[in-house]
PDB file of N, CA and C in Angstrom:
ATOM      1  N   UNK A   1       0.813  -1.200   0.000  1.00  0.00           N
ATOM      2  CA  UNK A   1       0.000   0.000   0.000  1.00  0.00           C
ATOM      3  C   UNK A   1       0.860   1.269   0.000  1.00  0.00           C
ATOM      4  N   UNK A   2       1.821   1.296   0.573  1.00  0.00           N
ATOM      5  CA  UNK A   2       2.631   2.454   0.445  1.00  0.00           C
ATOM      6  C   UNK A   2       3.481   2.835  -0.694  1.00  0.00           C
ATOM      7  N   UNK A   3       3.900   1.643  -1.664  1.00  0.00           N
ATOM      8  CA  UNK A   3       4.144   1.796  -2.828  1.00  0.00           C
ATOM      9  C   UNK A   3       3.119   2.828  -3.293  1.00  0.00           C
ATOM     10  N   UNK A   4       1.938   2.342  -3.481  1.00  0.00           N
ATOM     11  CA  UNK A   4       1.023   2.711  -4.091  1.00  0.00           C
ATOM     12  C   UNK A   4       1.283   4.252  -3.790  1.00  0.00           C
ATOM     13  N   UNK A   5       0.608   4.606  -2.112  1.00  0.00           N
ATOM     14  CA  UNK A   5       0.893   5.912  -1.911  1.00  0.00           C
ATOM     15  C   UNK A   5       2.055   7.220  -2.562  1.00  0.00           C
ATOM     16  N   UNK A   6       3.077   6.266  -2.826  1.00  0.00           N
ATOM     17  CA  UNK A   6       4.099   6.897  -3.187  1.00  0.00           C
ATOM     18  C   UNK A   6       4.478   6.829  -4.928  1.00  0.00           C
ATOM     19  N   UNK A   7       4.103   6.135  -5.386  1.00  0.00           N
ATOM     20  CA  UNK A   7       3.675   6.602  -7.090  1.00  0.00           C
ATOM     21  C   UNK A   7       2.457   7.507  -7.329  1.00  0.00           C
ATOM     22  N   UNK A   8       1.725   7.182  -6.499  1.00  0.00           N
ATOM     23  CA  UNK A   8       0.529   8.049  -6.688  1.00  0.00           C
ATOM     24  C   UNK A   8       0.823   9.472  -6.486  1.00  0.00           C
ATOM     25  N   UNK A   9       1.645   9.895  -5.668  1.00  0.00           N
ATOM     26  CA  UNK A   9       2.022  11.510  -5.378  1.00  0.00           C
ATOM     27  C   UNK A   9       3.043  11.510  -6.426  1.00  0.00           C
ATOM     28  N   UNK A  10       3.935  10.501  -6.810  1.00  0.00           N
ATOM     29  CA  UNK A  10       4.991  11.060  -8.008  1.00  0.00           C
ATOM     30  C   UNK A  10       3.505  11.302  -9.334  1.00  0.00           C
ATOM     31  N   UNK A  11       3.143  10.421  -9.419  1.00  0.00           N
ATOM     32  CA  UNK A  11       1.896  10.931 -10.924  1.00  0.00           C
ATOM     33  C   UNK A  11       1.439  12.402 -10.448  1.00  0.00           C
ATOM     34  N   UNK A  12       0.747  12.732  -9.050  1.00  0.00           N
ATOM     35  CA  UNK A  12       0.743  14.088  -9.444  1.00  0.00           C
ATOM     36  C   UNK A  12       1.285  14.794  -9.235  1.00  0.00           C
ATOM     37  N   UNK A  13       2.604  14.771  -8.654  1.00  0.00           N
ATOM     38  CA  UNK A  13       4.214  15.773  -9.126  1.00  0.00           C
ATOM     39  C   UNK A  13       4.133  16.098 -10.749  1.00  0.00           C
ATOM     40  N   UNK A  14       4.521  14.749 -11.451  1.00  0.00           N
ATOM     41  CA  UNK A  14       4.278  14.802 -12.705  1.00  0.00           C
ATOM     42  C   UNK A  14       3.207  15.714 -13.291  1.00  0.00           C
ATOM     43  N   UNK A  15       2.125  15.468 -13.050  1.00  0.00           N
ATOM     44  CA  UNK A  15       1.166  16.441 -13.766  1.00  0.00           C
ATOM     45  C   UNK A  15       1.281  17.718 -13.461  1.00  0.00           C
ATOM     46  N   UNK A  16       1.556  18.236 -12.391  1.00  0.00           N
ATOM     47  CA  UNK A  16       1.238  19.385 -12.053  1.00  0.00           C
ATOM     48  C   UNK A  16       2.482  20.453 -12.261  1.00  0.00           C
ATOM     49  N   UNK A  17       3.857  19.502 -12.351  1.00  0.00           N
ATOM     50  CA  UNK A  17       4.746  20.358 -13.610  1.00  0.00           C
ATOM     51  C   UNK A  17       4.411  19.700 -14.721  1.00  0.00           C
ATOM     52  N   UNK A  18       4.114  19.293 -15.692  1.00  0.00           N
ATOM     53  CA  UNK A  18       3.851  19.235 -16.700  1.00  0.00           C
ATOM     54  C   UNK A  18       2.882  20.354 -17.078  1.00  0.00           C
ATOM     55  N   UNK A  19       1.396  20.726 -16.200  1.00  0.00           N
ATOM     56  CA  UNK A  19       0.505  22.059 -16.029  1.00  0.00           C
ATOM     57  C   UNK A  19       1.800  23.224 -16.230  1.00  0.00           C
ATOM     58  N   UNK A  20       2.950  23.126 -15.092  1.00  0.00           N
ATOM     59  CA  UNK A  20       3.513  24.405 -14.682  1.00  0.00           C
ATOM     60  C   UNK A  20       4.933  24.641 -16.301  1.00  0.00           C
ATOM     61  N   UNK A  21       4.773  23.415 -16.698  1.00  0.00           N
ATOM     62  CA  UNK A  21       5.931  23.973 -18.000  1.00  0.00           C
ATOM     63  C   UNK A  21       5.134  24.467 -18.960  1.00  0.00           C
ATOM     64  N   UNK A  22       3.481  24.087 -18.832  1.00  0.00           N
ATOM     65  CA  UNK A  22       3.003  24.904 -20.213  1.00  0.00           C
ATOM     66  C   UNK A  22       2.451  26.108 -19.695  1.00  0.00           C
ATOM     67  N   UNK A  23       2.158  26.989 -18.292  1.00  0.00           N
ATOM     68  CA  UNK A  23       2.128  27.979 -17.882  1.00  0.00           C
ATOM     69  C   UNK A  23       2.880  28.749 -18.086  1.00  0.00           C
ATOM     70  N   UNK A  24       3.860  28.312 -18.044  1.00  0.00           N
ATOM     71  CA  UNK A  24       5.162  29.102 -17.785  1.00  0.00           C
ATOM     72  C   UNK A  24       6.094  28.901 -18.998  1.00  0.00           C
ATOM     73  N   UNK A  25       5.538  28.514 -20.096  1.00  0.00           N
ATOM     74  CA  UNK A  25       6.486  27.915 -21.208  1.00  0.00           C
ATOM     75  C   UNK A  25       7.246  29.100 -22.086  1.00  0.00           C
ATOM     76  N   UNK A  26       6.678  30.833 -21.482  1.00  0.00           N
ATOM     77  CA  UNK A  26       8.068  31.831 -22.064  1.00  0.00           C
ATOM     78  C   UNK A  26       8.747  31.894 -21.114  1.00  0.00           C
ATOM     79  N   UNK A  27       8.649  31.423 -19.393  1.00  0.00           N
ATOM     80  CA  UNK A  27       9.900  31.940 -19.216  1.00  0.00           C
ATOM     81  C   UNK A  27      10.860  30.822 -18.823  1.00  0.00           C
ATOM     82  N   UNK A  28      10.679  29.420 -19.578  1.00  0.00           N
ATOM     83  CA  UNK A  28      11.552  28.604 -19.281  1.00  0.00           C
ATOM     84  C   UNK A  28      12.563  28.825 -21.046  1.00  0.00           C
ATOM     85  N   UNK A  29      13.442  28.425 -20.868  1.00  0.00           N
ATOM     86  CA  UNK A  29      14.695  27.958 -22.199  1.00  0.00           C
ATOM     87  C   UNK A  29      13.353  27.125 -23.341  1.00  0.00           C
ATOM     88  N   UNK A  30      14.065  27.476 -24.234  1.00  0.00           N
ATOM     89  CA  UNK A  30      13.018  26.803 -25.028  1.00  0.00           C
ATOM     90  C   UNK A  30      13.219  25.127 -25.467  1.00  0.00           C
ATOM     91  N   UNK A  31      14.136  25.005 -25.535  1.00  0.00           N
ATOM     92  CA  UNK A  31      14.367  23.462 -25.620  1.00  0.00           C
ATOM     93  C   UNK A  31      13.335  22.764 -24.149  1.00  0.00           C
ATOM     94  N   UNK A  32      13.707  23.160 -23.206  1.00  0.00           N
ATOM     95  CA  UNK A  32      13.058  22.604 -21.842  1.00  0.00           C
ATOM     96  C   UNK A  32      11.249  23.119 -21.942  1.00  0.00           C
ATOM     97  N   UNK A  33      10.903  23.944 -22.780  1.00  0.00           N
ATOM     98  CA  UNK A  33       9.152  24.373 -22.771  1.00  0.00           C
ATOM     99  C   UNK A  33       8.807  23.412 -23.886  1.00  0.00           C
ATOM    100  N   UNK A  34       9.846  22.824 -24.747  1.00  0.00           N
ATOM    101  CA  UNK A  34       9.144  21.959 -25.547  1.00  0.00           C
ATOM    102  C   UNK A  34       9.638  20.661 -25.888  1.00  0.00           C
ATOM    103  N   UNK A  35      10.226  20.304 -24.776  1.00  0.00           N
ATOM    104  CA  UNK A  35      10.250  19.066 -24.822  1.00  0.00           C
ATOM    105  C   UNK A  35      10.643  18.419 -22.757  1.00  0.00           C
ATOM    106  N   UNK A  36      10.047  19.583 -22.081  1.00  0.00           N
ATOM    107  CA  UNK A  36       9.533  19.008 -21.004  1.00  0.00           C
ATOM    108  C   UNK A  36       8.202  18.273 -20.963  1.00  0.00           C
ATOM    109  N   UNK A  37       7.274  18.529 -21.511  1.00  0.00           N
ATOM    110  CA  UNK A  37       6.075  18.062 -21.536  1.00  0.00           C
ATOM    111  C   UNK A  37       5.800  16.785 -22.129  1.00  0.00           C
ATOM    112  N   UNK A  38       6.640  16.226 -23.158  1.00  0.00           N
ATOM    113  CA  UNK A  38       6.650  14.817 -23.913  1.00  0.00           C
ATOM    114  C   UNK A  38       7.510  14.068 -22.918  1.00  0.00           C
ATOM    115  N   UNK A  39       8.393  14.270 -21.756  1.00  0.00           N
ATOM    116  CA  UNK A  39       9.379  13.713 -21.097  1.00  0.00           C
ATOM    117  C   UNK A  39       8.592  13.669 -19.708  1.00  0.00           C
ATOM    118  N   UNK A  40       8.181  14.141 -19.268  1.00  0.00           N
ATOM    119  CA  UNK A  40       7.129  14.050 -18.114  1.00  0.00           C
ATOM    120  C   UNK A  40       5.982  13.252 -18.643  1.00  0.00           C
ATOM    121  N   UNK A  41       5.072  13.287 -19.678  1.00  0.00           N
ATOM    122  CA  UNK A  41       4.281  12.327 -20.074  1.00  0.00           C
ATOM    123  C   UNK A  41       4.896  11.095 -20.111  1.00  0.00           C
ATOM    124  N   UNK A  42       6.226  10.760 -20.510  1.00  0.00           N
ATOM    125  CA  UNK A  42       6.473   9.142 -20.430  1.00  0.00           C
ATOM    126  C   UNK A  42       6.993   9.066 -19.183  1.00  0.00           C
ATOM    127  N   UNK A  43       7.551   9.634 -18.254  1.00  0.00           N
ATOM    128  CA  UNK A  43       7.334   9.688 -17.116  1.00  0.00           C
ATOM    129  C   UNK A  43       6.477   9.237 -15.792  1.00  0.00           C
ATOM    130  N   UNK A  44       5.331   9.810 -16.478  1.00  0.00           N
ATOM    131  CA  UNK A  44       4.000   9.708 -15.826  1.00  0.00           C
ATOM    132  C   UNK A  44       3.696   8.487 -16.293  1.00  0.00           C
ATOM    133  N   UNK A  45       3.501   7.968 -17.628  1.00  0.00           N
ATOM    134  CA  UNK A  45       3.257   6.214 -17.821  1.00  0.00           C
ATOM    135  C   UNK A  45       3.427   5.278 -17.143  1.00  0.00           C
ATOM    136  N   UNK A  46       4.907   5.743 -17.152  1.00  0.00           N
ATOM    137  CA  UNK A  46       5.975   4.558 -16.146  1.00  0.00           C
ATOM    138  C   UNK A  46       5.434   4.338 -14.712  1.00  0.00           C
ATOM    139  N   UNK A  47       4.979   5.919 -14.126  1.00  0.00           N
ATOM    140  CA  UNK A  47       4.551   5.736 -13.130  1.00  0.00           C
ATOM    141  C   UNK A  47       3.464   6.017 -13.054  1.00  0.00           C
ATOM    142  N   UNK A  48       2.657   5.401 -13.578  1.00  0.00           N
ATOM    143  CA  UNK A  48       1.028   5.036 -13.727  1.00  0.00           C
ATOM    144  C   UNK A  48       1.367   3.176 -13.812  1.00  0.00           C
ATOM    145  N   UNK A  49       2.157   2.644 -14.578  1.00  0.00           N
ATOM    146  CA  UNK A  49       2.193   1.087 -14.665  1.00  0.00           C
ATOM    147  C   UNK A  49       2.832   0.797 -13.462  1.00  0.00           C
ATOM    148  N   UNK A  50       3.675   1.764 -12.304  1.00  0.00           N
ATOM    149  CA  UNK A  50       4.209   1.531 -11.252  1.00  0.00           C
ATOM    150  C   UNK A  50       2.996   1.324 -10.165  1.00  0.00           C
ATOM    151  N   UNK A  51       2.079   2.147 -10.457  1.00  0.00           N
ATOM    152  CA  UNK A  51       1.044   2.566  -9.403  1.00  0.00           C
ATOM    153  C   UNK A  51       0.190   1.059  -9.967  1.00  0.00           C
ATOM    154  N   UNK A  52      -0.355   1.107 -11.182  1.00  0.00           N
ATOM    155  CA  UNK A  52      -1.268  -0.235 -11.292  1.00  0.00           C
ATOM    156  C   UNK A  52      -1.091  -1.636 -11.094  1.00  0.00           C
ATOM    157  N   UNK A  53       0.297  -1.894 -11.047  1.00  0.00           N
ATOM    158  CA  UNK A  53       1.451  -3.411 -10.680  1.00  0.00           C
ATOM    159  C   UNK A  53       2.322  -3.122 -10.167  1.00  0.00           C
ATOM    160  N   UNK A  54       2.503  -2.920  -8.944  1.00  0.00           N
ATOM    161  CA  UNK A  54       3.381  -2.571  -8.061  1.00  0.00           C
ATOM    162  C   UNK A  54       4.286  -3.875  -7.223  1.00  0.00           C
ATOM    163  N   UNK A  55       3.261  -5.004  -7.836  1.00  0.00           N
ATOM    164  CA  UNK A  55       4.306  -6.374  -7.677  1.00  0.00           C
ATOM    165  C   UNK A  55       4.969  -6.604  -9.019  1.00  0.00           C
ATOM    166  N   UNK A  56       4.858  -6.373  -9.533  1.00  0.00           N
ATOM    167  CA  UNK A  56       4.892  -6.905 -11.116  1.00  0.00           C
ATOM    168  C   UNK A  56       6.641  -6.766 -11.186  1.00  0.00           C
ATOM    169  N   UNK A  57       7.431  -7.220 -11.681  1.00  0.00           N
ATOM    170  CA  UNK A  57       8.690  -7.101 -11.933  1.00  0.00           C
ATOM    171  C   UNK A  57       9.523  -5.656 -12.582  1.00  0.00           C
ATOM    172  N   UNK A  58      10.111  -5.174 -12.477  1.00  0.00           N
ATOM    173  CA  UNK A  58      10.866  -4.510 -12.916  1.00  0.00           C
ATOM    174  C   UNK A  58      10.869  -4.468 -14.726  1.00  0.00           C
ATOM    175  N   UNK A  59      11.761  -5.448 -15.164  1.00  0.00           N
ATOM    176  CA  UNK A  59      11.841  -5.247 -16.105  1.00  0.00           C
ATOM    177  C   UNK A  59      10.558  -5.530 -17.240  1.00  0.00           C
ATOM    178  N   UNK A  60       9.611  -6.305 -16.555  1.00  0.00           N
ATOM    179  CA  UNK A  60       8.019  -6.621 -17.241  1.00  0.00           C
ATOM    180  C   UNK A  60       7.720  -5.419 -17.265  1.00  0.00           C
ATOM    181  N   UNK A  61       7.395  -4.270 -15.993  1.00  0.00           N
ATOM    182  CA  UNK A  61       6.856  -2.923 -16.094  1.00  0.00           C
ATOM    183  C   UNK A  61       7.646  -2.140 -16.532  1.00  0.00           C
ATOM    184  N   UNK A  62       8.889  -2.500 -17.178  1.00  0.00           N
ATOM    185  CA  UNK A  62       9.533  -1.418 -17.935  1.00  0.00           C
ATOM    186  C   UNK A  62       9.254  -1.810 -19.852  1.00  0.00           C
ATOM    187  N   UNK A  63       8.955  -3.135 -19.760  1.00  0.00           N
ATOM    188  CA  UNK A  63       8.374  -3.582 -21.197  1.00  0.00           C
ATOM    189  C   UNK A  63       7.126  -3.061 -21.308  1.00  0.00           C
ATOM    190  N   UNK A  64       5.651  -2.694 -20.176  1.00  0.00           N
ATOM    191  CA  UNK A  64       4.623  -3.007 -20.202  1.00  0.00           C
ATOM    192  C   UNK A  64       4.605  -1.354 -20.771  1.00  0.00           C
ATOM    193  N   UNK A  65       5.241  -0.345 -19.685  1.00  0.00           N
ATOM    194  CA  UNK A  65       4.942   1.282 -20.272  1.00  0.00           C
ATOM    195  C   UNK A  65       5.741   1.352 -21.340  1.00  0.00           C
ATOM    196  N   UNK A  66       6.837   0.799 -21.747  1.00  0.00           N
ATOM    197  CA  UNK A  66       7.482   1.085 -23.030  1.00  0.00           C
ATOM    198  C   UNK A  66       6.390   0.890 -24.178  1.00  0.00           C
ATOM    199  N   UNK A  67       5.825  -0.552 -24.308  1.00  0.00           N
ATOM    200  CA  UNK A  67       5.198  -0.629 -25.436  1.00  0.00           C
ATOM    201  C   UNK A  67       3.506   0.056 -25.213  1.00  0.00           C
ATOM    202  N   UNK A  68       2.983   0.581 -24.250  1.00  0.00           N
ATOM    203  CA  UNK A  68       1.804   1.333 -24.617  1.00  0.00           C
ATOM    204  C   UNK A  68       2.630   2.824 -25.047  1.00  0.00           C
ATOM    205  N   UNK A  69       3.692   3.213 -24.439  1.00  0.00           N
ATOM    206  CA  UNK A  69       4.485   4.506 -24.773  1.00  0.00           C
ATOM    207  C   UNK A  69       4.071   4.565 -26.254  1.00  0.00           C
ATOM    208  N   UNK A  70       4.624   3.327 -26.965  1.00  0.00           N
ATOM    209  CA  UNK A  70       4.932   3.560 -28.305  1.00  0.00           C
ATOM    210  C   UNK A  70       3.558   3.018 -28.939  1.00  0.00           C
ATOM    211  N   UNK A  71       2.913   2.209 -28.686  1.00  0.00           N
ATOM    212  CA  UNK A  71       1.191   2.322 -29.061  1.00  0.00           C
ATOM    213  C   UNK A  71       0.929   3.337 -29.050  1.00  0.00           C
ATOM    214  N   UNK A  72       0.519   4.661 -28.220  1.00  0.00           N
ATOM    215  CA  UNK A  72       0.117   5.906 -28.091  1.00  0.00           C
ATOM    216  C   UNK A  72       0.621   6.523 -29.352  1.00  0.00           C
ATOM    217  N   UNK A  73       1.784   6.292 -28.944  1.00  0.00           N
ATOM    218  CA  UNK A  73       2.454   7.656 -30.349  1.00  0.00           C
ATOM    219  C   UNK A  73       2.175   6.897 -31.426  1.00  0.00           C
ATOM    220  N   UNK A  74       2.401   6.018 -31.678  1.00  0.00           N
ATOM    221  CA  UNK A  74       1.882   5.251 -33.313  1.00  0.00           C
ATOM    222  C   UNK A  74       0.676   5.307 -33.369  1.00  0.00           C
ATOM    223  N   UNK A  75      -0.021   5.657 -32.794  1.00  0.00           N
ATOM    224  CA  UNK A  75      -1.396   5.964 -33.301  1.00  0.00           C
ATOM    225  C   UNK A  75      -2.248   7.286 -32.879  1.00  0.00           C
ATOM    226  N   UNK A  76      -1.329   7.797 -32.402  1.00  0.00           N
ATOM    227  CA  UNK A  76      -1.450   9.713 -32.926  1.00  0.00           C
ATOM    228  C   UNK A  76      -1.071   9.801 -34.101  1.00  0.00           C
ATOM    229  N   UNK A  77       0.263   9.139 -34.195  1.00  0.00           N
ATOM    230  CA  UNK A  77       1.073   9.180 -35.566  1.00  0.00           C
ATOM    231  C   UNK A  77       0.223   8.942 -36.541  1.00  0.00           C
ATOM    232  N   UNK A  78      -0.404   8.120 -36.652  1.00  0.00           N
ATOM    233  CA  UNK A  78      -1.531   7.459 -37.270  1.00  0.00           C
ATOM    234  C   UNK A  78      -2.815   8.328 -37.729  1.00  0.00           C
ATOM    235  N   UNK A  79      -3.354   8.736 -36.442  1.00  0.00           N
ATOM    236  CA  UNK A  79      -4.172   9.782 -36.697  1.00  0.00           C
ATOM    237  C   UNK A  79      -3.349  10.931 -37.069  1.00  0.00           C
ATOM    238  N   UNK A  80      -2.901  11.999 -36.846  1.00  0.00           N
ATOM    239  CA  UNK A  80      -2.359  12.971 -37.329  1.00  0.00           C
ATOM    240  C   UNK A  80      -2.241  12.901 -38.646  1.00  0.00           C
ATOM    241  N   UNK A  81      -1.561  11.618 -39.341  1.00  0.00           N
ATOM    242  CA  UNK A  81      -1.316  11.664 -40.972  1.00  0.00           C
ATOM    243  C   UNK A  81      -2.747  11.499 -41.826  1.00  0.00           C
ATOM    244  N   UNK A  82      -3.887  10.764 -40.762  1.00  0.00           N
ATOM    245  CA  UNK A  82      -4.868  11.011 -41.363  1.00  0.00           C
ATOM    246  C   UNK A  82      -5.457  11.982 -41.563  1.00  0.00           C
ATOM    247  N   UNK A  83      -5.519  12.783 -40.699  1.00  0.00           N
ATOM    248  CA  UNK A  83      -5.738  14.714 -40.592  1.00  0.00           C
ATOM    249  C   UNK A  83      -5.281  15.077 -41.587  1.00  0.00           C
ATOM    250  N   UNK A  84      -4.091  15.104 -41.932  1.00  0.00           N
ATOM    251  CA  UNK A  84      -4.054  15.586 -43.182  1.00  0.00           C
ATOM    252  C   UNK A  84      -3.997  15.086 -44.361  1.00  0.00           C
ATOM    253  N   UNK A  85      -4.601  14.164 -44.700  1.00  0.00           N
ATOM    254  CA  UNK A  85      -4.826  13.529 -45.692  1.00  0.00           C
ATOM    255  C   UNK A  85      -5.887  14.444 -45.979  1.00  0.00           C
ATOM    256  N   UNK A  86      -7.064  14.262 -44.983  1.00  0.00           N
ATOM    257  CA  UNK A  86      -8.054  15.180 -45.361  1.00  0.00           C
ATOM    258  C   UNK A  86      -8.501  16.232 -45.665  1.00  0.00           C
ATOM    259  N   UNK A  87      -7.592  17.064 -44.884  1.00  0.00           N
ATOM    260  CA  UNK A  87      -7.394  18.616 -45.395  1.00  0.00           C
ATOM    261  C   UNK A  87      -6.639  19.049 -46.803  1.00  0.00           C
ATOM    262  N   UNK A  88      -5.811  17.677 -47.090  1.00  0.00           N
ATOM    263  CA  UNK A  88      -5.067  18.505 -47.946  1.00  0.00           C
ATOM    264  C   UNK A  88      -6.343  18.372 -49.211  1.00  0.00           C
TER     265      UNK A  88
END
């Protein structure tokens, strides 16, 4: 249970700078306003699959958020190219 407790406050660490880099995204460096927010989102995965299997092995929950990581983006990827298929 205290696992739990304690991913659960890192997820909303995570979110709530992820909120504070796009608040604040002129007065951070610009490399860090735009590509803090994609690095805290896989972040937050990891520790979202930490919080949901907190027995689960190490390297299984480092396979389990890797490959929804890359499900997600392949199918934004996915959608996005369909977006513009249509517009164009």
């Amino acid at each position: 249970m205290r696992a739990k407790i304690i991913y659960g406050c890192a997820v909303l660490l995570a979110v709530i700078l992820g909120f504070g880099s796009r608040v604040f995204a002129e007065r951070l460096p610009e490399f860090v306003s735009s590509h803090f927010g994609d690095a805290l989102w896989a972040a937050m995965l990891n520790l979202l699959s930490g919080l949901l299997w907190t027995r689960l092995k190490l390297g299984l929950a480092l396979l389990l958020s890797l490959g929804s990581s890359y499900g997600i983006e392949f199918s934004l990827l996915n959608y996005s190219s369909q977006r513009i298929y249509i517009y164009i």
